[in-house]
N, C-alpha and C. Protein backbone atom coordinates (compact mmCIF):
# COMPACT_ATOMS: atom_id res chain seq x y z
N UNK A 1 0.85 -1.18 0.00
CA UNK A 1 0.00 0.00 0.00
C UNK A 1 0.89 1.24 0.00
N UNK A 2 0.92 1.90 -1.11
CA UNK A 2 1.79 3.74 -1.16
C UNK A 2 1.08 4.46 0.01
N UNK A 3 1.58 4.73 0.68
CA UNK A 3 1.24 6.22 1.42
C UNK A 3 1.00 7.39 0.82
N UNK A 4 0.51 7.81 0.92
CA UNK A 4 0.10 9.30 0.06
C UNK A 4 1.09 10.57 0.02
N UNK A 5 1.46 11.83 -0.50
CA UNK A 5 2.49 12.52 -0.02
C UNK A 5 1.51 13.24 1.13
N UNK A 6 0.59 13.82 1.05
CA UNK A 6 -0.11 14.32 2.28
C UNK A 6 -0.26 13.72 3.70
N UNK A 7 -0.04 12.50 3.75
CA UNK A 7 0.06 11.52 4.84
C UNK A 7 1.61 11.17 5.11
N UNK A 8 2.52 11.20 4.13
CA UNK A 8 3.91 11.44 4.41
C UNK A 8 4.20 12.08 4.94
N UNK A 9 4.00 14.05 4.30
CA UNK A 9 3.85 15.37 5.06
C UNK A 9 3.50 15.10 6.56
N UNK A 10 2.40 14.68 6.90
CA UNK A 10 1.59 14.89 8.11
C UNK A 10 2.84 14.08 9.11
N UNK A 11 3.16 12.65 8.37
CA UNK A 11 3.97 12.06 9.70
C UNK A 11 5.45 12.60 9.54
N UNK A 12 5.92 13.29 8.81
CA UNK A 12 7.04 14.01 8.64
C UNK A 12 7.01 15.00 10.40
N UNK A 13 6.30 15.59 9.90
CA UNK A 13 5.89 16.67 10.81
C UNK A 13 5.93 16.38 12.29
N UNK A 14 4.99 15.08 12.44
CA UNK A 14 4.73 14.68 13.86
C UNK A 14 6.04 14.58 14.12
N UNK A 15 7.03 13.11 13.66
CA UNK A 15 8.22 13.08 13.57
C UNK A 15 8.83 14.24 14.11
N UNK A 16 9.30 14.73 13.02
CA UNK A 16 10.10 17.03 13.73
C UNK A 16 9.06 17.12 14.99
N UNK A 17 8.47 17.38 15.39
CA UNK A 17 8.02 17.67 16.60
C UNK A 17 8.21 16.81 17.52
N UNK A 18 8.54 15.86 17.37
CA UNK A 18 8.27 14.43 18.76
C UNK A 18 10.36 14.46 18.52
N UNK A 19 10.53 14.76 17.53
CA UNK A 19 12.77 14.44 17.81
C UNK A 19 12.89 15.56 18.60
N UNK A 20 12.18 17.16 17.76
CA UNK A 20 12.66 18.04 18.86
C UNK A 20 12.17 18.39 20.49
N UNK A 21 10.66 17.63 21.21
CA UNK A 21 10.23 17.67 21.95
C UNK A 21 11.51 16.47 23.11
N UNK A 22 11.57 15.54 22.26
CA UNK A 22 12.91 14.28 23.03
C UNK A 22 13.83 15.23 23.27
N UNK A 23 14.60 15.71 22.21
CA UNK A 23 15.63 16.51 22.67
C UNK A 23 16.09 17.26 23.40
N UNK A 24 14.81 18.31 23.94
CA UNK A 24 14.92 19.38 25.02
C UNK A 24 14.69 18.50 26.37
N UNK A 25 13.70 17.31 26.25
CA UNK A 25 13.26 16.73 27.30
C UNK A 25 14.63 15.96 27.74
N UNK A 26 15.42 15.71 26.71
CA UNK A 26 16.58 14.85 27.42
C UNK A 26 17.71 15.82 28.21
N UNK A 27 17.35 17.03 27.88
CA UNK A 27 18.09 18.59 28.66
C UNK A 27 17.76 18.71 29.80
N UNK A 28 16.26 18.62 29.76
CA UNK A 28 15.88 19.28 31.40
C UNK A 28 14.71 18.99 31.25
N UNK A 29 14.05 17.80 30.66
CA UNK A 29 12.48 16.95 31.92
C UNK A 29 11.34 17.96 31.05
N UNK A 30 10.78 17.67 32.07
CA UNK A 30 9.62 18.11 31.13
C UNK A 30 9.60 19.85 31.14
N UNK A 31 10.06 20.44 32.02
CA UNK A 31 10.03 21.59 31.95
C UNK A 31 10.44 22.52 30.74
N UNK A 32 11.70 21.88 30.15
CA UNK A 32 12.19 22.28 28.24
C UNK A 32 11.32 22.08 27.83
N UNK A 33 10.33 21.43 27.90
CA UNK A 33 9.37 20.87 26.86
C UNK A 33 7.89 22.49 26.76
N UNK A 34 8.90 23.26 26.22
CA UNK A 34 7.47 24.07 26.27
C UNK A 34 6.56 24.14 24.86
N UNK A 35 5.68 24.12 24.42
CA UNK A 35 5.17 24.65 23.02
C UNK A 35 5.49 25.39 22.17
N UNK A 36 5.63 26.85 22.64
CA UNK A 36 6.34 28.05 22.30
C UNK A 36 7.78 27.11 21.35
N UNK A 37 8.61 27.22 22.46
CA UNK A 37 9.86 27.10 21.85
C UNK A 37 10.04 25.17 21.11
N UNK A 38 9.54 24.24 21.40
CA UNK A 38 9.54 23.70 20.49
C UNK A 38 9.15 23.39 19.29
N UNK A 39 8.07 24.26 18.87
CA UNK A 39 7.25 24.55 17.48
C UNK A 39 8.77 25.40 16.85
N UNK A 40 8.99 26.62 17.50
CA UNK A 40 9.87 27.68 17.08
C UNK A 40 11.19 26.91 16.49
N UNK A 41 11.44 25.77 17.36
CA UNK A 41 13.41 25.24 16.78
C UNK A 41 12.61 24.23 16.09
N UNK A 42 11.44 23.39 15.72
CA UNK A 42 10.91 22.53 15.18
C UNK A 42 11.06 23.26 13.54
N UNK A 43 10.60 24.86 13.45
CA UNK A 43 10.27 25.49 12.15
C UNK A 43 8.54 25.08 11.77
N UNK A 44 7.81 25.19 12.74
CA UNK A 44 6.50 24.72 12.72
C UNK A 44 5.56 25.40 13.60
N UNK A 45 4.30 25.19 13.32
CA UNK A 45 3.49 26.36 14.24
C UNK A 45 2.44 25.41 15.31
N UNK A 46 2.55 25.84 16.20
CA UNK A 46 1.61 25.71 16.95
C UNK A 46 0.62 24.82 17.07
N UNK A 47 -0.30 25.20 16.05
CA UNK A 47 -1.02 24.59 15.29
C UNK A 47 -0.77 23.48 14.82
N UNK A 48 0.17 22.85 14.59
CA UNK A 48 0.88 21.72 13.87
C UNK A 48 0.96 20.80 15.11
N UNK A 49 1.57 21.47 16.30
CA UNK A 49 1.59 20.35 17.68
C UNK A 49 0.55 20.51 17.87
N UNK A 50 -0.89 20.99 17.99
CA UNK A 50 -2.08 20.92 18.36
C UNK A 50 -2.73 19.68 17.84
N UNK A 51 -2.44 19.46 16.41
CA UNK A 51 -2.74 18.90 15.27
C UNK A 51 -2.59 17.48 15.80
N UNK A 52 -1.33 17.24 15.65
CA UNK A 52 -1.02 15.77 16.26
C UNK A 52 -0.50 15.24 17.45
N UNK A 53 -0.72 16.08 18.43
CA UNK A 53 -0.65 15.66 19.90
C UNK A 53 -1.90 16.57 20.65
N UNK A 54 -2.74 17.00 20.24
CA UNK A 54 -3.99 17.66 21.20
C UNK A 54 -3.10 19.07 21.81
N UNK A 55 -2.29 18.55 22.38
CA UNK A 55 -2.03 19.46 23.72
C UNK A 55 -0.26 19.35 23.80
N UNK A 56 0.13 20.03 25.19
CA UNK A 56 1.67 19.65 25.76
C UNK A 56 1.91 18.67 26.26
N UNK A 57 0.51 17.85 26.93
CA UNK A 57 0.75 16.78 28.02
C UNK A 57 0.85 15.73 26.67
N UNK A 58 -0.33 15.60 25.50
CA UNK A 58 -0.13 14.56 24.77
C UNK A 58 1.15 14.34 23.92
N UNK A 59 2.13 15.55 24.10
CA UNK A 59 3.62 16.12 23.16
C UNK A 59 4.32 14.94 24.61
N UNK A 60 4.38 15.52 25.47
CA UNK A 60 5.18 14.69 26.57
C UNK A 60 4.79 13.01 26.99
N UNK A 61 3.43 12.91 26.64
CA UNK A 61 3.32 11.30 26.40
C UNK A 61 3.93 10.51 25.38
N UNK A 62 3.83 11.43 24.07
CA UNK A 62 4.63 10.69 22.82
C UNK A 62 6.22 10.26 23.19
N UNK A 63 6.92 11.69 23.99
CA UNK A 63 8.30 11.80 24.35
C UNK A 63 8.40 10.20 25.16
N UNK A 64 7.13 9.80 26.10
CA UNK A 64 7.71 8.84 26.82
C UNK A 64 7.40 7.74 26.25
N UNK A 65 6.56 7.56 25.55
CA UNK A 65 6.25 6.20 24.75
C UNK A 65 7.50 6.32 24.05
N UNK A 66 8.28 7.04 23.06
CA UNK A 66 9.05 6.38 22.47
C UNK A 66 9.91 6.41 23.49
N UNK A 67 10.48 6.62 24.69
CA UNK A 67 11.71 6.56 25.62
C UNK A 67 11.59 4.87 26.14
N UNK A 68 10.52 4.59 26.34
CA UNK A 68 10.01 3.46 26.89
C UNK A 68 10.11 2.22 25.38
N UNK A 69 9.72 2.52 24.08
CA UNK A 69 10.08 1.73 23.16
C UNK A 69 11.55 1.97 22.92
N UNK A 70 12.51 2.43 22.98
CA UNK A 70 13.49 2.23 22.81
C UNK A 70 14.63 1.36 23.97
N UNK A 71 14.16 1.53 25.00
CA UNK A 71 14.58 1.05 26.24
C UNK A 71 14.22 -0.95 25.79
N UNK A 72 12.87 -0.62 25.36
CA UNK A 72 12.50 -1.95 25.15
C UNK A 72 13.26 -2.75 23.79
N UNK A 73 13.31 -1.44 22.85
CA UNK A 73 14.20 -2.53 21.59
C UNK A 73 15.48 -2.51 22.44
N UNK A 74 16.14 -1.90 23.22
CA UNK A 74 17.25 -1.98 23.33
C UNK A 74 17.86 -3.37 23.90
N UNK A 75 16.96 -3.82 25.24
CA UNK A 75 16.82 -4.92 25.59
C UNK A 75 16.54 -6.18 24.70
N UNK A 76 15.51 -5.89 23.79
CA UNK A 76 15.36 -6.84 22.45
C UNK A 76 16.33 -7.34 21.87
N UNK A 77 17.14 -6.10 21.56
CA UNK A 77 18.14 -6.72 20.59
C UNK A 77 19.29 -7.61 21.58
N UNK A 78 19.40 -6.88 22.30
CA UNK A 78 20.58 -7.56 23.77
C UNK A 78 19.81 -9.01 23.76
N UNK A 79 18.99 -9.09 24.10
CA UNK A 79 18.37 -10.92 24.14
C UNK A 79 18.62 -11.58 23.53
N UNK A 80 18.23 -11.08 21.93
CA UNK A 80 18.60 -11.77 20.76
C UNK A 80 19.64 -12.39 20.14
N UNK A 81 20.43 -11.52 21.08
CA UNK A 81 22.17 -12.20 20.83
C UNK A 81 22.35 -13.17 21.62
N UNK A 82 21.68 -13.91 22.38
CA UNK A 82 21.82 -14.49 23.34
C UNK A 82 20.92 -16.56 23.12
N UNK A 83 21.73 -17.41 23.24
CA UNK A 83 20.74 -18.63 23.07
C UNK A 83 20.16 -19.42 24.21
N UNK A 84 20.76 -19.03 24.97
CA UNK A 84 20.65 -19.84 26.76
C UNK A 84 19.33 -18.66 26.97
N UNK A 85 18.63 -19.41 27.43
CA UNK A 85 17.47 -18.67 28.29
C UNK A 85 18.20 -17.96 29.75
N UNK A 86 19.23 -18.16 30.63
CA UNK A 86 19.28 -17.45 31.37
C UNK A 86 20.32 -16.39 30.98
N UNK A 87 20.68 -16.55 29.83
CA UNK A 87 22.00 -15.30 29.19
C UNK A 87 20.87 -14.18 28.46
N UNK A 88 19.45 -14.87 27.95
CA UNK A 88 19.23 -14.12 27.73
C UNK A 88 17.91 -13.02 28.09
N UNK A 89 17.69 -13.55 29.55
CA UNK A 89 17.18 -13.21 31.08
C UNK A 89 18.60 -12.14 31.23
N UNK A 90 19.56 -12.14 31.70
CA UNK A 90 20.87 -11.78 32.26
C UNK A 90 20.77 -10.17 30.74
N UNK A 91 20.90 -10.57 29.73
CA UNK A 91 21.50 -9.64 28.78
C UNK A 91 20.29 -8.70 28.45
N UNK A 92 19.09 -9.23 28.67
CA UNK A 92 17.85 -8.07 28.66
C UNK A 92 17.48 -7.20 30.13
N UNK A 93 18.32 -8.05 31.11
CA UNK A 93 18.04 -6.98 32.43
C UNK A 93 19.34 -5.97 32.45
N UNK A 94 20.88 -6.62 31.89
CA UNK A 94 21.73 -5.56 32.00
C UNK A 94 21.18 -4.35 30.82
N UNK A 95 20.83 -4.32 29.41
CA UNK A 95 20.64 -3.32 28.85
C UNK A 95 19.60 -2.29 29.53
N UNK A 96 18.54 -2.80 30.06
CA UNK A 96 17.66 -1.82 31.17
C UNK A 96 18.14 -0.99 31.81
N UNK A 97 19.37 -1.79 32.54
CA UNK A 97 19.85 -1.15 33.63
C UNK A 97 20.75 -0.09 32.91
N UNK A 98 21.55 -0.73 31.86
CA UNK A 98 22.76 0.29 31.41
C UNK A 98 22.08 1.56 30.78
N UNK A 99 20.30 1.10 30.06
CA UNK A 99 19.78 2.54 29.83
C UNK A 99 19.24 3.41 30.86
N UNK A 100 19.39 3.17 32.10
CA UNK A 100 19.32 3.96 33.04
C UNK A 100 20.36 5.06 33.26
N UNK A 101 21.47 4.95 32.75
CA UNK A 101 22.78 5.36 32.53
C UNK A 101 22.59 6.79 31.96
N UNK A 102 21.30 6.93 30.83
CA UNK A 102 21.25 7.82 29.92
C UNK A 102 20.11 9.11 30.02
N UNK A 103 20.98 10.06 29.91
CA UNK A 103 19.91 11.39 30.61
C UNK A 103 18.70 11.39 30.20
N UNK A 104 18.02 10.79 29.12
CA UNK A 104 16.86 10.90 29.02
C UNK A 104 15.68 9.70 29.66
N UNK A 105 16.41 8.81 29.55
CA UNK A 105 16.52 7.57 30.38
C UNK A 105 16.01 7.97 32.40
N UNK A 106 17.03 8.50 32.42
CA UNK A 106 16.74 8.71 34.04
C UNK A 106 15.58 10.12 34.12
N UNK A 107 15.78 10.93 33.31
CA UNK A 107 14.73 12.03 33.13
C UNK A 107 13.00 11.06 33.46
N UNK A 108 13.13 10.90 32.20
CA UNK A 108 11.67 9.82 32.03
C UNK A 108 11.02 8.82 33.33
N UNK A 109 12.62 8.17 33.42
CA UNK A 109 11.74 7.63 34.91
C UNK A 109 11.15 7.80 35.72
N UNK A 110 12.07 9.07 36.33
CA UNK A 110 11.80 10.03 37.28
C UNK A 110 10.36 11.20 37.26
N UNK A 111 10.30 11.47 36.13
CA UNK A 111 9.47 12.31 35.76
C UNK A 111 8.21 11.72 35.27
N UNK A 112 8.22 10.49 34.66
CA UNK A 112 7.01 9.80 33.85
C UNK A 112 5.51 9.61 34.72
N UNK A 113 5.99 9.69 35.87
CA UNK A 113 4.86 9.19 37.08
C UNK A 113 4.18 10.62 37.29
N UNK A 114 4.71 11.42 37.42
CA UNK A 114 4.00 12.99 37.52
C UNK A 114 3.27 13.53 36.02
N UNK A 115 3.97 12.93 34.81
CA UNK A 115 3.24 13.30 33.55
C UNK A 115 2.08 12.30 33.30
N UNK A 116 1.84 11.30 33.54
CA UNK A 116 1.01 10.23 32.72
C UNK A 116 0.51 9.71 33.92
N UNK A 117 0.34 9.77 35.39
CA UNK A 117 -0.03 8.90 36.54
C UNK A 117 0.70 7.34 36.69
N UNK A 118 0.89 7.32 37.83
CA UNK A 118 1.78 5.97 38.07
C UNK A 118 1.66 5.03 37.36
N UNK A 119 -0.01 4.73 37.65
CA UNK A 119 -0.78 3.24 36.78
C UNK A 119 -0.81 3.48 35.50
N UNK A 120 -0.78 4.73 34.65
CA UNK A 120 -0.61 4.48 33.24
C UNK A 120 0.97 4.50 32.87
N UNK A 121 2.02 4.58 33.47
CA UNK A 121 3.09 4.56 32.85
C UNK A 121 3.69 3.07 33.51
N UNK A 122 3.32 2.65 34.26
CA UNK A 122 3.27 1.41 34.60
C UNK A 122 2.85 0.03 33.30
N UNK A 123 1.70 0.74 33.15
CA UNK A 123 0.73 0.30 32.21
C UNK A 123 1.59 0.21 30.57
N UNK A 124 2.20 1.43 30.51
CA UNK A 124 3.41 1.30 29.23
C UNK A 124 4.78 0.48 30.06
N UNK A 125 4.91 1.12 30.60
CA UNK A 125 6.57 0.09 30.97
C UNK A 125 6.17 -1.50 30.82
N UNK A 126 4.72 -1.86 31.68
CA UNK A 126 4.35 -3.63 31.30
C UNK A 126 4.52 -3.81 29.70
N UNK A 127 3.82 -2.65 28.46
CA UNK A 127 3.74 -3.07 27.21
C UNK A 127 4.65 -3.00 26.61
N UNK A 128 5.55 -2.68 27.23
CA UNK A 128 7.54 -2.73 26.52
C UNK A 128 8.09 -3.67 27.32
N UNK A 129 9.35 -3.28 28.02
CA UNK A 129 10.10 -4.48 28.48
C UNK A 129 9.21 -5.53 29.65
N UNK A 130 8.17 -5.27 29.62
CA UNK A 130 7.68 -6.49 30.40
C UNK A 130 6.91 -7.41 30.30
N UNK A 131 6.31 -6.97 28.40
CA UNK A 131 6.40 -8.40 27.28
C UNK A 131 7.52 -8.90 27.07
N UNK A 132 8.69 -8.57 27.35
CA UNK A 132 10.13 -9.26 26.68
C UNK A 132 10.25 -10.32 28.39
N UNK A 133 9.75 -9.71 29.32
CA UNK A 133 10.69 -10.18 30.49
C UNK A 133 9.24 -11.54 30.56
N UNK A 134 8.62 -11.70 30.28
CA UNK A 134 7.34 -12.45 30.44
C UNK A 134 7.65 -13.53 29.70
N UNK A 135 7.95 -13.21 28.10
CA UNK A 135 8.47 -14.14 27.18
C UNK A 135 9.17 -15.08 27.73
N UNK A 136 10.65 -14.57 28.07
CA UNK A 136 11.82 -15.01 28.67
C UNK A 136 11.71 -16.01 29.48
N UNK A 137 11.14 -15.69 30.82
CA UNK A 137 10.78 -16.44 31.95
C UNK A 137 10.06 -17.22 31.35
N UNK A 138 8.85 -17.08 30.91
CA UNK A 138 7.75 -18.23 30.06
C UNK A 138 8.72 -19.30 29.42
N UNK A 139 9.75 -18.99 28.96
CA UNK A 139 10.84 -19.75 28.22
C UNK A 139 11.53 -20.42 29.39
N UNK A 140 12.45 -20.14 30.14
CA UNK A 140 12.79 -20.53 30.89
C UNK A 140 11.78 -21.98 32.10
N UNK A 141 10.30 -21.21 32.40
CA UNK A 141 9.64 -22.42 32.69
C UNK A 141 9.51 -23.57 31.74
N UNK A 142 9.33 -23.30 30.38
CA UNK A 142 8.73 -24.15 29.88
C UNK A 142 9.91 -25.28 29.72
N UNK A 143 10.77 -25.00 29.64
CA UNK A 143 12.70 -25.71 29.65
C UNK A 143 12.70 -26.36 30.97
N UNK A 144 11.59 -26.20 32.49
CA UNK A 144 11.96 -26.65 33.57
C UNK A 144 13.32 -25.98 33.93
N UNK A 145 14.16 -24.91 33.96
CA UNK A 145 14.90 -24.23 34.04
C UNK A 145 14.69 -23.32 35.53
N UNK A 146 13.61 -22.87 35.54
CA UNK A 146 13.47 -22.26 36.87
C UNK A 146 12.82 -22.93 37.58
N UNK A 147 12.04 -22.66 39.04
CA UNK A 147 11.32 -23.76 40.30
C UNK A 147 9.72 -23.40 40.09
N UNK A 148 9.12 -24.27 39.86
CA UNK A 148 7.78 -24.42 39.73
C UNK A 148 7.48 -23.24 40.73
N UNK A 149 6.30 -21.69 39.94
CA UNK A 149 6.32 -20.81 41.18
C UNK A 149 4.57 -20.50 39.96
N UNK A 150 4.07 -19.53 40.49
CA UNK A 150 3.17 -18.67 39.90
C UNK A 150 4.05 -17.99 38.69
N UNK A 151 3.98 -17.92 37.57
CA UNK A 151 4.38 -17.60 36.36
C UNK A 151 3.76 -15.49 36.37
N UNK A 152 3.34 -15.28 36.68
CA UNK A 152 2.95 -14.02 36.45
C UNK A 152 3.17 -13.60 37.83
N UNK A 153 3.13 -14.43 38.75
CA UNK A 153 3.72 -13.62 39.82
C UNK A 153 5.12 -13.54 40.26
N UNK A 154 5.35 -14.15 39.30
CA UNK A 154 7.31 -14.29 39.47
C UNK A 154 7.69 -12.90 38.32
N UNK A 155 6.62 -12.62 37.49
CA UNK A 155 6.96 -11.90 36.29
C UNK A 155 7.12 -10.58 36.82
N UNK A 156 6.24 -10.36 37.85
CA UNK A 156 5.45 -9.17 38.52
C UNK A 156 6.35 -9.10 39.57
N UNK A 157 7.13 -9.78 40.40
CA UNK A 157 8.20 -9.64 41.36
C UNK A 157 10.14 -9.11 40.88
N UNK A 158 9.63 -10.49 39.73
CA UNK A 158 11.30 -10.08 39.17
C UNK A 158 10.99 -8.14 38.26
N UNK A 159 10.37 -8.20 37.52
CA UNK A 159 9.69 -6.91 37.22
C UNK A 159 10.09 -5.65 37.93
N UNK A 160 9.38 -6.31 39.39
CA UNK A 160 9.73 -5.65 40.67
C UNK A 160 10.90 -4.78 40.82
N UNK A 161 11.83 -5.96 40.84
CA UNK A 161 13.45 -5.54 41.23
C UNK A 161 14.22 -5.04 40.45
N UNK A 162 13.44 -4.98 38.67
CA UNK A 162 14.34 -4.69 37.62
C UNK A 162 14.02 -2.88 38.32
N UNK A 163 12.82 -2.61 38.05
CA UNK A 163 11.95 -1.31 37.97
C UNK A 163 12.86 -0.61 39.25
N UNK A 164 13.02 -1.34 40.65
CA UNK A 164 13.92 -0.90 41.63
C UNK A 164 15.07 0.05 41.49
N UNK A 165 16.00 -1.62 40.60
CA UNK A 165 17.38 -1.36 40.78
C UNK A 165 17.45 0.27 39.64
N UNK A 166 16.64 0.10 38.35
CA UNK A 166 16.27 0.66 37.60
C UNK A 166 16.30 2.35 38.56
N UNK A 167 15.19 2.42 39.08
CA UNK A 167 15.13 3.93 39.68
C UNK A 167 15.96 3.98 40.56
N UNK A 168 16.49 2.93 41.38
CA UNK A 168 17.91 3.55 42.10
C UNK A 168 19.13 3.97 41.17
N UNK A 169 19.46 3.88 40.24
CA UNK A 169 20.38 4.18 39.35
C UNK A 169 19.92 5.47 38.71
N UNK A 170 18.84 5.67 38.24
CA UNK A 170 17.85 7.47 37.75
C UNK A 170 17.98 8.19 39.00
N UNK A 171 18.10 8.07 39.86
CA UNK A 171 18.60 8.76 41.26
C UNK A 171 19.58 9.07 41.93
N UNK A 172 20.14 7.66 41.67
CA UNK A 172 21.62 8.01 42.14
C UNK A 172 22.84 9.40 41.92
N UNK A 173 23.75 9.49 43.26
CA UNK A 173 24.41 10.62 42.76
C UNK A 173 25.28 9.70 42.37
N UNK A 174 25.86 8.85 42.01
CA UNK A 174 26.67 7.92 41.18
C UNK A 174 26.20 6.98 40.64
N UNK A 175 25.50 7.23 39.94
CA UNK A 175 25.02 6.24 39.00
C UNK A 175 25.58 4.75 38.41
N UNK A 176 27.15 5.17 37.94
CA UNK A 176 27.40 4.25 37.32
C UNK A 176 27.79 2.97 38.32
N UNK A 177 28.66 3.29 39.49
CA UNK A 177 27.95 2.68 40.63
C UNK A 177 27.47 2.09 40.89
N UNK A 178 26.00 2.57 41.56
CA UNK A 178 24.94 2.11 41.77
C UNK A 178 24.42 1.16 40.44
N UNK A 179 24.66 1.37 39.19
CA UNK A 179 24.77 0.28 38.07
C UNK A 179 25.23 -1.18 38.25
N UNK A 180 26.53 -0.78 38.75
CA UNK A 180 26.87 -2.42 39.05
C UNK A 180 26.61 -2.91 40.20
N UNK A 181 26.32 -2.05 41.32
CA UNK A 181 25.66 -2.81 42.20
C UNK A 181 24.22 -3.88 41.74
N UNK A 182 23.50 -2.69 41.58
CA UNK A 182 22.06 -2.85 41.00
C UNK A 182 22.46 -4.62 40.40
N UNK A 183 23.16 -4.57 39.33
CA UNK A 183 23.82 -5.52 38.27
C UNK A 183 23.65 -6.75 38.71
N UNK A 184 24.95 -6.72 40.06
CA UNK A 184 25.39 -7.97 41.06
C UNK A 184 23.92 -8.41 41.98
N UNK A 185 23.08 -6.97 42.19
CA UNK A 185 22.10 -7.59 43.32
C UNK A 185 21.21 -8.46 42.43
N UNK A 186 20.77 -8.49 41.18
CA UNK A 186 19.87 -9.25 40.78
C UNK A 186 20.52 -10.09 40.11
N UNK A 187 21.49 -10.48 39.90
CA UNK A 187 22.17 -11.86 39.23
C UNK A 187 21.68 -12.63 40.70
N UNK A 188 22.08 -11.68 41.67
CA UNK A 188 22.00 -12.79 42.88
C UNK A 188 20.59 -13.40 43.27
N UNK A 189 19.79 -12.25 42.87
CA UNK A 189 18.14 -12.27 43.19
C UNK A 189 18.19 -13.80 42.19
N UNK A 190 18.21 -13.55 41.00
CA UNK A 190 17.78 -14.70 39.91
C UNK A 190 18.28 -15.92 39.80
N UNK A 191 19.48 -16.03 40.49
CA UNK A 191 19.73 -17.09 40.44
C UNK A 191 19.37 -17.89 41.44
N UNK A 192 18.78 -17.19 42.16
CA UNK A 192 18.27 -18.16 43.29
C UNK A 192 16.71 -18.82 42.68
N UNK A 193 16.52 -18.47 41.54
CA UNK A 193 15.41 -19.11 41.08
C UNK A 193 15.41 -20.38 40.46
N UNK A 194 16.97 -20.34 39.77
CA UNK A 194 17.51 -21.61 39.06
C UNK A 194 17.06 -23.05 39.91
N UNK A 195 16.61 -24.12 38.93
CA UNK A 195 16.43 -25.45 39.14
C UNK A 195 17.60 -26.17 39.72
């Protein structure tokens, strides 16, 4: 199916507005994120972010949906390199953690709960990396690999500790640090799950 050039145009546009809305947001949170000045360095009016985000709050939801899909391919691809179900448990929780590392990364975390309410950004973090972490484990039971437990409540615990170590590292005054701690505490958490 061709796309039309008017429907090209239109997602062109959204596009320029949602790179330059990320960009300021990866500066300084949501507060860069004003209308005014991102229409203005966008080369676009007003009207144009009205168009395809309603408002500022729906400009700053887009910012976190894609912060949250990228976090999630990032982990994706880290898995994928991986053939052992617990390497590739191990290689989708270190990329999480290592994108915690990254200013827009820790911005979003920190900030996502005051823009979108807890339970809906919750609600996106489950529809990114916590279809990948569900998969995984699902894999891992089905191999008899881990100890016969509640399958969604092991998903929802380990989840738990990623999301933890996760915001202790978006917080931290040493981050990178607190990274490998974070790192070591849940190798230790998970392996205590092993068969």
């Amino acid at each position: 199916m061709k796309i039309k050039p008017r429907a090209q145009e239109a997602e062109r546009t959204r596009q320029v507005l949602l790179a330059t809305a990320r960009a300021r947001f990866a500066q300084g949170g949501q507060a860069a994120v004003a209308v005014l000045e991102v229409t203005a360095e966008a080369g676009l009016t007003t009207g144009a972010l009205y168009h395809h985000f309603q408002n500022r709050q729906g400009l700053l939801q887009a910012v976190l949906e894609e912060v949250a899909q990228s976090v999630a391919d990032r982990a994706a691809e880290a898995v994928a390199t991986k053939t052992d179900g617990w390497e590739q448990l191990r290689a989708g929780v270190d990329a999480v953690l290592d994108c915690c590392l990254e200013p827009e990364v820790r911005i979003a975390y920190n900030e996502a709960p005051a823009i979108m309410g807890l339970d809906e950004w919750r609600r996106l973090e489950e529809s990114k990396t916590g279809v990948l972490l569900v998969a995984v484990l699902s894999q891992l039971a089905n191999d008899g690999r881990i100890k016969k437990v509640s399958l969604p409540l092991l998903a929802a615990m380990v989840k738990g500790a990623i999301v933890e170590g996760a915001m202790s590292i978006t917080r931290a005054e040493h981050p990178k640090k607190v990274r490998r701690e974070a790192g070591a505490l849940l190798d230790a958490l998970l392996s205590g799950l092993k068969t």
